[in-house]
Protein backbone atom coordinates (compact mmCIF):
# COMPACT_ATOMS: atom_id res chain seq x y z
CA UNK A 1 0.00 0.00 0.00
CA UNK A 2 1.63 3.57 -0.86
CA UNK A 3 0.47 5.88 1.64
CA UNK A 4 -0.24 9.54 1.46
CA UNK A 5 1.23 12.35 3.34
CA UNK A 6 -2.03 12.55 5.86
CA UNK A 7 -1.36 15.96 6.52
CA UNK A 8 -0.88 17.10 3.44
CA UNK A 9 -4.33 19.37 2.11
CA UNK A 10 -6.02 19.00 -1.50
CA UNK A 11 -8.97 21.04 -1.68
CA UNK A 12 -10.04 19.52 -5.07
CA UNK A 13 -9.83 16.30 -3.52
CA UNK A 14 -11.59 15.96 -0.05
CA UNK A 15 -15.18 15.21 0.17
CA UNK A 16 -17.07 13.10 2.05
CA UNK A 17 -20.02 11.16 1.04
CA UNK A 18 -22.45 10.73 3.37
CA UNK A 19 -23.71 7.22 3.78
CA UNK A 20 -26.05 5.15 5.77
CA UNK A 21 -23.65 3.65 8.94
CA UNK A 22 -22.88 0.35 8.68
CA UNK A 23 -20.94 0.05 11.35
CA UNK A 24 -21.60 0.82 15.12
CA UNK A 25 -20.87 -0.60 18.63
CA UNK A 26 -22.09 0.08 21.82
CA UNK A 27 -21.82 -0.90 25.33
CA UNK A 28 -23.08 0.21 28.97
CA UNK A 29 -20.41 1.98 31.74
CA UNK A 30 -21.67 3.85 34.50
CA UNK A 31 -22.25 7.07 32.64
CA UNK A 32 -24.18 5.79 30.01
CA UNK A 33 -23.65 4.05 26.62
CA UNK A 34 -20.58 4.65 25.13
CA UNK A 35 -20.18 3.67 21.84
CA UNK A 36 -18.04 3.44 18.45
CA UNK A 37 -19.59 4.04 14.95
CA UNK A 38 -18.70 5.66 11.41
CA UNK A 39 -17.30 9.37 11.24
CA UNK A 40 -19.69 11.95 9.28
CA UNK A 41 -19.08 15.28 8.22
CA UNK A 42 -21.13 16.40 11.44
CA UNK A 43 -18.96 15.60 13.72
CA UNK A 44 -16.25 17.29 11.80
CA UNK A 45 -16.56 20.79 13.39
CA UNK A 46 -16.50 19.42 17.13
CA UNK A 47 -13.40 17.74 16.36
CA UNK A 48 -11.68 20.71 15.01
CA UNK A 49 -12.55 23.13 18.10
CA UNK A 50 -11.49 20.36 20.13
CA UNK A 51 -7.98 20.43 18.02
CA UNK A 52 -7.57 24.78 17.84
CA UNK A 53 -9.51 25.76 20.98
CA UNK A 54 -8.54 23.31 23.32
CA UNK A 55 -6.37 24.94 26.07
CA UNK A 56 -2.63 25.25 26.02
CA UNK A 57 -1.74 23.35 28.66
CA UNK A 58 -4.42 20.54 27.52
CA UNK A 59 -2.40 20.42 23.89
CA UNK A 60 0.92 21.21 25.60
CA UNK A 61 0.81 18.13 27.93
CA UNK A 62 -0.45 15.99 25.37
CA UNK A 63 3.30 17.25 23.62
CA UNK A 64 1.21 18.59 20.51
CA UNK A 65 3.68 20.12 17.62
CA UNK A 66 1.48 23.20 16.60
CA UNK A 67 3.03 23.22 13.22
CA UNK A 68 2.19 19.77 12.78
CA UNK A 69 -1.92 20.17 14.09
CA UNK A 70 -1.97 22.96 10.97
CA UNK A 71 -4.53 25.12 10.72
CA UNK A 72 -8.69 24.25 11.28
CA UNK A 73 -8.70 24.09 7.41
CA UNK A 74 -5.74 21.50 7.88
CA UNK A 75 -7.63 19.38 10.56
CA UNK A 76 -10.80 19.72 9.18
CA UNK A 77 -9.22 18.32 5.89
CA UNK A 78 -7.58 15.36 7.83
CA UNK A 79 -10.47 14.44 9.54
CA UNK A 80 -12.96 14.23 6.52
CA UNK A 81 -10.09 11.98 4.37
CA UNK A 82 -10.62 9.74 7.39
CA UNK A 83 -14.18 8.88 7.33
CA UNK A 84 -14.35 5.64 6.43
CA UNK A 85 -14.64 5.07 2.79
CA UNK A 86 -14.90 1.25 2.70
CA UNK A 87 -11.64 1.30 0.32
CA UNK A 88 -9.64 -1.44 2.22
CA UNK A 89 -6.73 0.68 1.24
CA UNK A 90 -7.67 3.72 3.54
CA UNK A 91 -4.60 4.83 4.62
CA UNK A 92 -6.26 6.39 7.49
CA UNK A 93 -9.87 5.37 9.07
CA UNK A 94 -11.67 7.64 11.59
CA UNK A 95 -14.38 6.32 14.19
CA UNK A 96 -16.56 8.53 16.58
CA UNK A 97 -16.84 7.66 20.17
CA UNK A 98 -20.22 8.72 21.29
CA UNK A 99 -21.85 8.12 24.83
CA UNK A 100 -26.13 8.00 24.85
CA UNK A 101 -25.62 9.06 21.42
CA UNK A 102 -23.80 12.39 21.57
CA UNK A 103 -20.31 13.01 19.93
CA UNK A 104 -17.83 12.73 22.93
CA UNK A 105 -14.22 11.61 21.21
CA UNK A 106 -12.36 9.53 18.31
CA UNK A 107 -10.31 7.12 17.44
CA UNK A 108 -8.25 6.94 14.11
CA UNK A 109 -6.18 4.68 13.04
CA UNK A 110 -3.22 5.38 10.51
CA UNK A 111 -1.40 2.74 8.57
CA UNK A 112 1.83 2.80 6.78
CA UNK A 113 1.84 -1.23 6.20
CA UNK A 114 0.83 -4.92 7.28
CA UNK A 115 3.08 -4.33 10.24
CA UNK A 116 3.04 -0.77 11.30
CA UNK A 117 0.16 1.19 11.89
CA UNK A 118 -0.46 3.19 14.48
CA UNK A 119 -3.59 4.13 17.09
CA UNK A 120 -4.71 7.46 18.44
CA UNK A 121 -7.79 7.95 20.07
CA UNK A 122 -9.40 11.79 21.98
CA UNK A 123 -12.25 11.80 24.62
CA UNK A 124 -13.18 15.62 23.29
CA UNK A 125 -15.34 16.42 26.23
CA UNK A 126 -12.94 17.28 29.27
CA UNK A 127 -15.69 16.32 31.90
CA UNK A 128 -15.54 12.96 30.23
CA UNK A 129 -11.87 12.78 30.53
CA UNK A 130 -10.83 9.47 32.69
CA UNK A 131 -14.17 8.66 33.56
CA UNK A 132 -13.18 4.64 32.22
CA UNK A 133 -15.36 5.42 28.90
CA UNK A 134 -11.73 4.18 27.14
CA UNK A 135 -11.45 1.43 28.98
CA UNK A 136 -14.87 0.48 28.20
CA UNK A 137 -14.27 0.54 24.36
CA UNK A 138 -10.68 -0.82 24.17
CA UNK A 139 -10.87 -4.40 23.39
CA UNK A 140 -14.02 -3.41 20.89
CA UNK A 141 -12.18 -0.33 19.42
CA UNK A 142 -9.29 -2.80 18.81
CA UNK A 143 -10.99 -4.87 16.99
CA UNK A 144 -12.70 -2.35 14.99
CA UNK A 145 -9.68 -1.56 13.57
CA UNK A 146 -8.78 -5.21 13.07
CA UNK A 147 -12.18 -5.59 11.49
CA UNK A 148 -12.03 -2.45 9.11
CA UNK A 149 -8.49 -2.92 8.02
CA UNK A 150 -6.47 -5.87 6.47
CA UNK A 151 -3.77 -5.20 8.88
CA UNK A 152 -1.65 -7.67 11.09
CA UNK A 153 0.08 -5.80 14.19
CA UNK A 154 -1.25 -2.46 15.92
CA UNK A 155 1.59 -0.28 17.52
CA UNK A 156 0.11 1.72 20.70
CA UNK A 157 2.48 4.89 20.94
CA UNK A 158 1.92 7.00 24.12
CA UNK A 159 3.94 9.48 26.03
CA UNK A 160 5.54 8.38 29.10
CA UNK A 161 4.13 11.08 31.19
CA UNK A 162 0.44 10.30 29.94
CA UNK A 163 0.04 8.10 33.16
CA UNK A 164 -3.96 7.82 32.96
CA UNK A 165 -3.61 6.54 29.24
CA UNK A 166 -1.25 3.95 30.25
CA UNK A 167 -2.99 2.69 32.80
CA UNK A 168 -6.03 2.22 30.94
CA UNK A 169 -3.33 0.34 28.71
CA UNK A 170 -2.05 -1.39 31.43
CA UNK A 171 -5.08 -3.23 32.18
CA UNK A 172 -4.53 -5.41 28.64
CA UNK A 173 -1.01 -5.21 27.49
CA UNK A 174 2.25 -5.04 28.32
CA UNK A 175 4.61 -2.17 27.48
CA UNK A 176 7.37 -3.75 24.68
CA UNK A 177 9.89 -1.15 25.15
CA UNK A 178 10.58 2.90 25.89
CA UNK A 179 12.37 5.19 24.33
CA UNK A 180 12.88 8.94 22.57
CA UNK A 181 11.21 8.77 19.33
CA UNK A 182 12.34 12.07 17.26
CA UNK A 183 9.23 11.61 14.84
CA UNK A 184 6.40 10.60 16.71
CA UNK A 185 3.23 9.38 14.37
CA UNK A 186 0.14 11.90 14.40
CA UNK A 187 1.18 15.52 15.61
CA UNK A 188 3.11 14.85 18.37
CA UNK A 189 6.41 16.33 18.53
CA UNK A 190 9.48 14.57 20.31
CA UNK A 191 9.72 12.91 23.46
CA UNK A 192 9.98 9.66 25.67
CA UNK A 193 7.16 7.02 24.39
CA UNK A 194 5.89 3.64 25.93
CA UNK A 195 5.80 1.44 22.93
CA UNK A 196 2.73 -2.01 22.62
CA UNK A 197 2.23 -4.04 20.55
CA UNK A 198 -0.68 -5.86 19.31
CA UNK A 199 -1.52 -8.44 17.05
CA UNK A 200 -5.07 -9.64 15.99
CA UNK A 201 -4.65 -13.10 17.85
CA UNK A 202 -4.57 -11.00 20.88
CA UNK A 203 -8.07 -9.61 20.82
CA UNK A 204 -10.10 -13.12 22.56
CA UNK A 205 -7.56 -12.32 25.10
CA UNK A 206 -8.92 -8.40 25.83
CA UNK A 207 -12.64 -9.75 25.34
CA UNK A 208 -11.58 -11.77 28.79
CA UNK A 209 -10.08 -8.91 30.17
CA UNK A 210 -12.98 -6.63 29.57
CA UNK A 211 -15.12 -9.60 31.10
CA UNK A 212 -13.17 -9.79 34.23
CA UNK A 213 -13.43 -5.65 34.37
CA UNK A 214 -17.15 -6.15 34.05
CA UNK A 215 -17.39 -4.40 30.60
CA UNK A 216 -20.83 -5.61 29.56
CA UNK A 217 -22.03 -4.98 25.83
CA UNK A 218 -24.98 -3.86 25.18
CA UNK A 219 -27.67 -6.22 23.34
């Protein structure tokens, strides 16, 4: 697969075509349902306030390289090449996270092969914000991307000092190694990252881990 520059804009090029969903999960935590379904072009403009008028210190301890995030035109841009096409060459696939229905976060997934592709995922409501709404959705939104994407190995990238992220990560698998990465995927700029990995025979393995953390999907 030869992969795009995702940050790169085309304006002739980006549209999205709104579709009937055809995919969606959901599944009950203590604040409500929280759920996973397709990206549309309405949830475009939460995402981008969440990206340009999210406080400093949110983006700055999140290690955000401005020049890399681009401009609302930029994100917006991004965003709606990631709605999920059902081209099984996608280079990069975008999912809402919703709880009771309402827009709350994201999860996209980038790929460069088989073997390396990469996770990122946003709960865009700061009230929401460790709440266990991840935790909820991991083994499901990990399979999502197994299901969506003829891919082989995940790669979970996360900044050291991001200590509620890896504890949610914690809870299903094991840090592989640490170290400085100079390029970090997404818009992160450098720094000191936990690297997992993940393969798709993993995934029974997080279903009993969400059962034993008494993640119950909905019916």
């Amino acid at each position: 697969m030869v992969r795009a520059d995702p940050f790169q804009t085309n304006l002739d090029i980006v549209k999205i075509v709104e579709r009937v969903q055809v995919w969606t999960f959901a599944v009950k935590t203590p604040h409500g349902t929280a759920g996973l379904r397709d990206l549309t072009s309405a949830d475009l403009p939460a995402i981008v306030d969440y990206w340009l008028l999210s406080p400093d210190e949110h983006l700055d301890f999140m290690g955000v390289d401005r020049q890399r995030l681009g401009s609302s035109e930029d994100v917006h841009i991004r965003f709606a090449n990631a709605a999920r096409t059902g081209d099984p060459s996608q280079p990069t696939i975008a999912l809402a996270i919703t709880l009771d229905g309402q827009l709350v976060g994201y999860t996209l997934l980038n790929r460069y092969s088989e073997e390396v592709n990469y996770s990122h995922w946003h709960i865009t409501v700061s009230n929401l914000r460790g709440k266990g709404l991840s935790t909820a959705l991991y083994p499901y939104r990990v399979k999502a991307y197994f299901d969506l994407a003829p891919i082989s190995q995940l790669i979970h990238q996360t900044r050291t000092r991001n200590l509620g992220v890896n504890r949610m990560l914690d809870k299903f698998v094991m840090v592989s190694e640490t170290k400085l990465i100079d390029k970090p995927d997404g818009v992160a700029s450098p720094g000191e990252f936990h690297i997992r990995h993940v393969r798709r025979e993993d995934i029974p393995r997080f279903f009993a881990r969400a059962v034993e953390l008494g993640i119950v999907p909905c019916a």
